[in-house]
C-alpha atoms as a PDB file:
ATOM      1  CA  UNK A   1      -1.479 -18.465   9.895  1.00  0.00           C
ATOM      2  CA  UNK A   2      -2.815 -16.231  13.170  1.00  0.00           C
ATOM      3  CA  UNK A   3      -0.723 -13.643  11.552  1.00  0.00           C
ATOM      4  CA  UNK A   4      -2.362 -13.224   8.043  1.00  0.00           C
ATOM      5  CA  UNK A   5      -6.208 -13.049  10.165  1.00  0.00           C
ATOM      6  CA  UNK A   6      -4.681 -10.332  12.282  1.00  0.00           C
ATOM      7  CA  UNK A   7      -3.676  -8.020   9.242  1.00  0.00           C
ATOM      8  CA  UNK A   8      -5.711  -5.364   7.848  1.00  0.00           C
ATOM      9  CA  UNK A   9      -3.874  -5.783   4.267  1.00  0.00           C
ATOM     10  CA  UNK A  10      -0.468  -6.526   2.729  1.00  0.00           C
ATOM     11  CA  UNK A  11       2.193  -4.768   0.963  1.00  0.00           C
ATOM     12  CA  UNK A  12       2.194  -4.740  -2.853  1.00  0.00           C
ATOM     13  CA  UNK A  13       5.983  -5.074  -3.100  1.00  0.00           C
ATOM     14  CA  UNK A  14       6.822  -6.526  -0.070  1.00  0.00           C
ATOM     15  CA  UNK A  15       4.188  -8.777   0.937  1.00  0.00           C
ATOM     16  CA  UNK A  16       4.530  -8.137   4.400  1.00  0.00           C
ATOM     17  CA  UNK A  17       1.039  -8.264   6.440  1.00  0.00           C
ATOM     18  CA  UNK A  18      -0.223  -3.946   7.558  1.00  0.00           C
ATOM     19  CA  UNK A  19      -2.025  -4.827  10.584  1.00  0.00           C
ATOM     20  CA  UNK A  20      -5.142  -2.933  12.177  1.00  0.00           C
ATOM     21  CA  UNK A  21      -4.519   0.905  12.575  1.00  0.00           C
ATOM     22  CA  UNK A  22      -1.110   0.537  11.000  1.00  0.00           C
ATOM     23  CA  UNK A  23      -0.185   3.326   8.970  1.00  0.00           C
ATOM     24  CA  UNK A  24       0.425   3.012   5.602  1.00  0.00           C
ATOM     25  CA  UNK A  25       0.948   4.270   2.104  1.00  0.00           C
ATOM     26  CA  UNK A  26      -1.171   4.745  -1.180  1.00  0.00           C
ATOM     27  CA  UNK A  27       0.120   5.468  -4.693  1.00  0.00           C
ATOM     28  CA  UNK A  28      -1.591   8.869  -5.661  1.00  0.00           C
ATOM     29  CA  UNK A  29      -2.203   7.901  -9.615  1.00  0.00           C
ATOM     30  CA  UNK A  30      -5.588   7.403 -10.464  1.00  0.00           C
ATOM     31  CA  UNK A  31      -4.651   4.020 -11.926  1.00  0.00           C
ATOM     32  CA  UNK A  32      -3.153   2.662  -9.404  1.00  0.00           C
ATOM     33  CA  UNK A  33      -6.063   3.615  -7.118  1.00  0.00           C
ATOM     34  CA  UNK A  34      -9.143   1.727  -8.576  1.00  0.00           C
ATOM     35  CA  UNK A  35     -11.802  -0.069  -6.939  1.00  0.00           C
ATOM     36  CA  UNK A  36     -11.315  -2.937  -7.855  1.00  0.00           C
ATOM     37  CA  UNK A  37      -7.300  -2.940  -8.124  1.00  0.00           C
ATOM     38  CA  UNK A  38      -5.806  -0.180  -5.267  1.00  0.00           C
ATOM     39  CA  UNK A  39      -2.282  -0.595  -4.425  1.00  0.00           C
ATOM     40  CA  UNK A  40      -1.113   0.024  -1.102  1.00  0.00           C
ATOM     41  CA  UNK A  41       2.438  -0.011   0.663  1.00  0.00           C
ATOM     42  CA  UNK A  42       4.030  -0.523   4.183  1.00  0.00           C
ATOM     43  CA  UNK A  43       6.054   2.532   3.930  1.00  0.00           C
ATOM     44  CA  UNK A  44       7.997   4.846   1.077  1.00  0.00           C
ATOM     45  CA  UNK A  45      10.613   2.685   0.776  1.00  0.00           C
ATOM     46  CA  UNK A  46       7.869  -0.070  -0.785  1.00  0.00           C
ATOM     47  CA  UNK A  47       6.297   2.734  -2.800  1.00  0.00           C
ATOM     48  CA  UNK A  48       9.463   4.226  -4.578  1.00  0.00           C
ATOM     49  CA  UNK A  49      10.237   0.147  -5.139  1.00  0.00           C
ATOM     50  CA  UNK A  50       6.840   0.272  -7.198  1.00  0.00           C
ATOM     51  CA  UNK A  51       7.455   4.167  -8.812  1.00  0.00           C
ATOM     52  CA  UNK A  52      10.072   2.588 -11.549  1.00  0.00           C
ATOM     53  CA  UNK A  53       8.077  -0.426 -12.290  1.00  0.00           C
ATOM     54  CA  UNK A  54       5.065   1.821 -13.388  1.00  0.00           C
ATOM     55  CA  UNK A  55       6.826   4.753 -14.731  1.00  0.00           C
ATOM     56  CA  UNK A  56       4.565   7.133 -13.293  1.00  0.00           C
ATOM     57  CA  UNK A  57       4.499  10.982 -14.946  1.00  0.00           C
ATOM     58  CA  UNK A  58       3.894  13.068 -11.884  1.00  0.00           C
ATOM     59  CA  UNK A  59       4.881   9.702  -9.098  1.00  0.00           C
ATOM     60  CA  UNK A  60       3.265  10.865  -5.619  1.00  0.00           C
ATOM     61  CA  UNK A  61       1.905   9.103  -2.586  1.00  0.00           C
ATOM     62  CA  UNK A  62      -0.341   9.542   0.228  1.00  0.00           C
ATOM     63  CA  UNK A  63      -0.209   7.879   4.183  1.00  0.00           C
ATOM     64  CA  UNK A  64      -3.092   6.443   5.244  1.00  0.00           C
ATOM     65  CA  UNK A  65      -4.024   4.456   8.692  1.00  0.00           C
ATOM     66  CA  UNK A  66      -5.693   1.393   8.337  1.00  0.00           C
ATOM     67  CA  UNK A  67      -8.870   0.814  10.156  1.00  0.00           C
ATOM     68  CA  UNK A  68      -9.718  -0.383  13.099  1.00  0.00           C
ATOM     69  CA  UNK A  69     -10.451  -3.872  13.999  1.00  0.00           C
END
């Protein structure tokens, strides 16, 4: 359970915790990317896991770095 406190987020796909100043990926379409509902990913594999599901137009993504604790 220590785990899951230590984690900034988790993976959409994967589940897998991103922990504090992890880098990570977003999915670039604006409906993917609300405020209330923003999906993000552990890496590209995750994301191009997610691409087919959604059957994005134009699919792109962006890396991020999580915050600091």
């Amino acid at each position: 359970m220590a785990a899951d406190t230590a984690a900034w987020g988790k993976c959409n796909v994967c589940k897998k915790p991103i922990a504090f100043g992890a880098p990570y990926v977003k999915c670039t379409v604006s409906t993917c990317n609300r405020k209330r509902f923003t999906l993000i990913f552990c890496g590209h594999e995750c994301w191009d896991a997610h691409n087919p599901e959604f059957n994005h137009r134009d699919p792109a993504y962006t890396e991020h770095v999580a915050p600091a604790q």
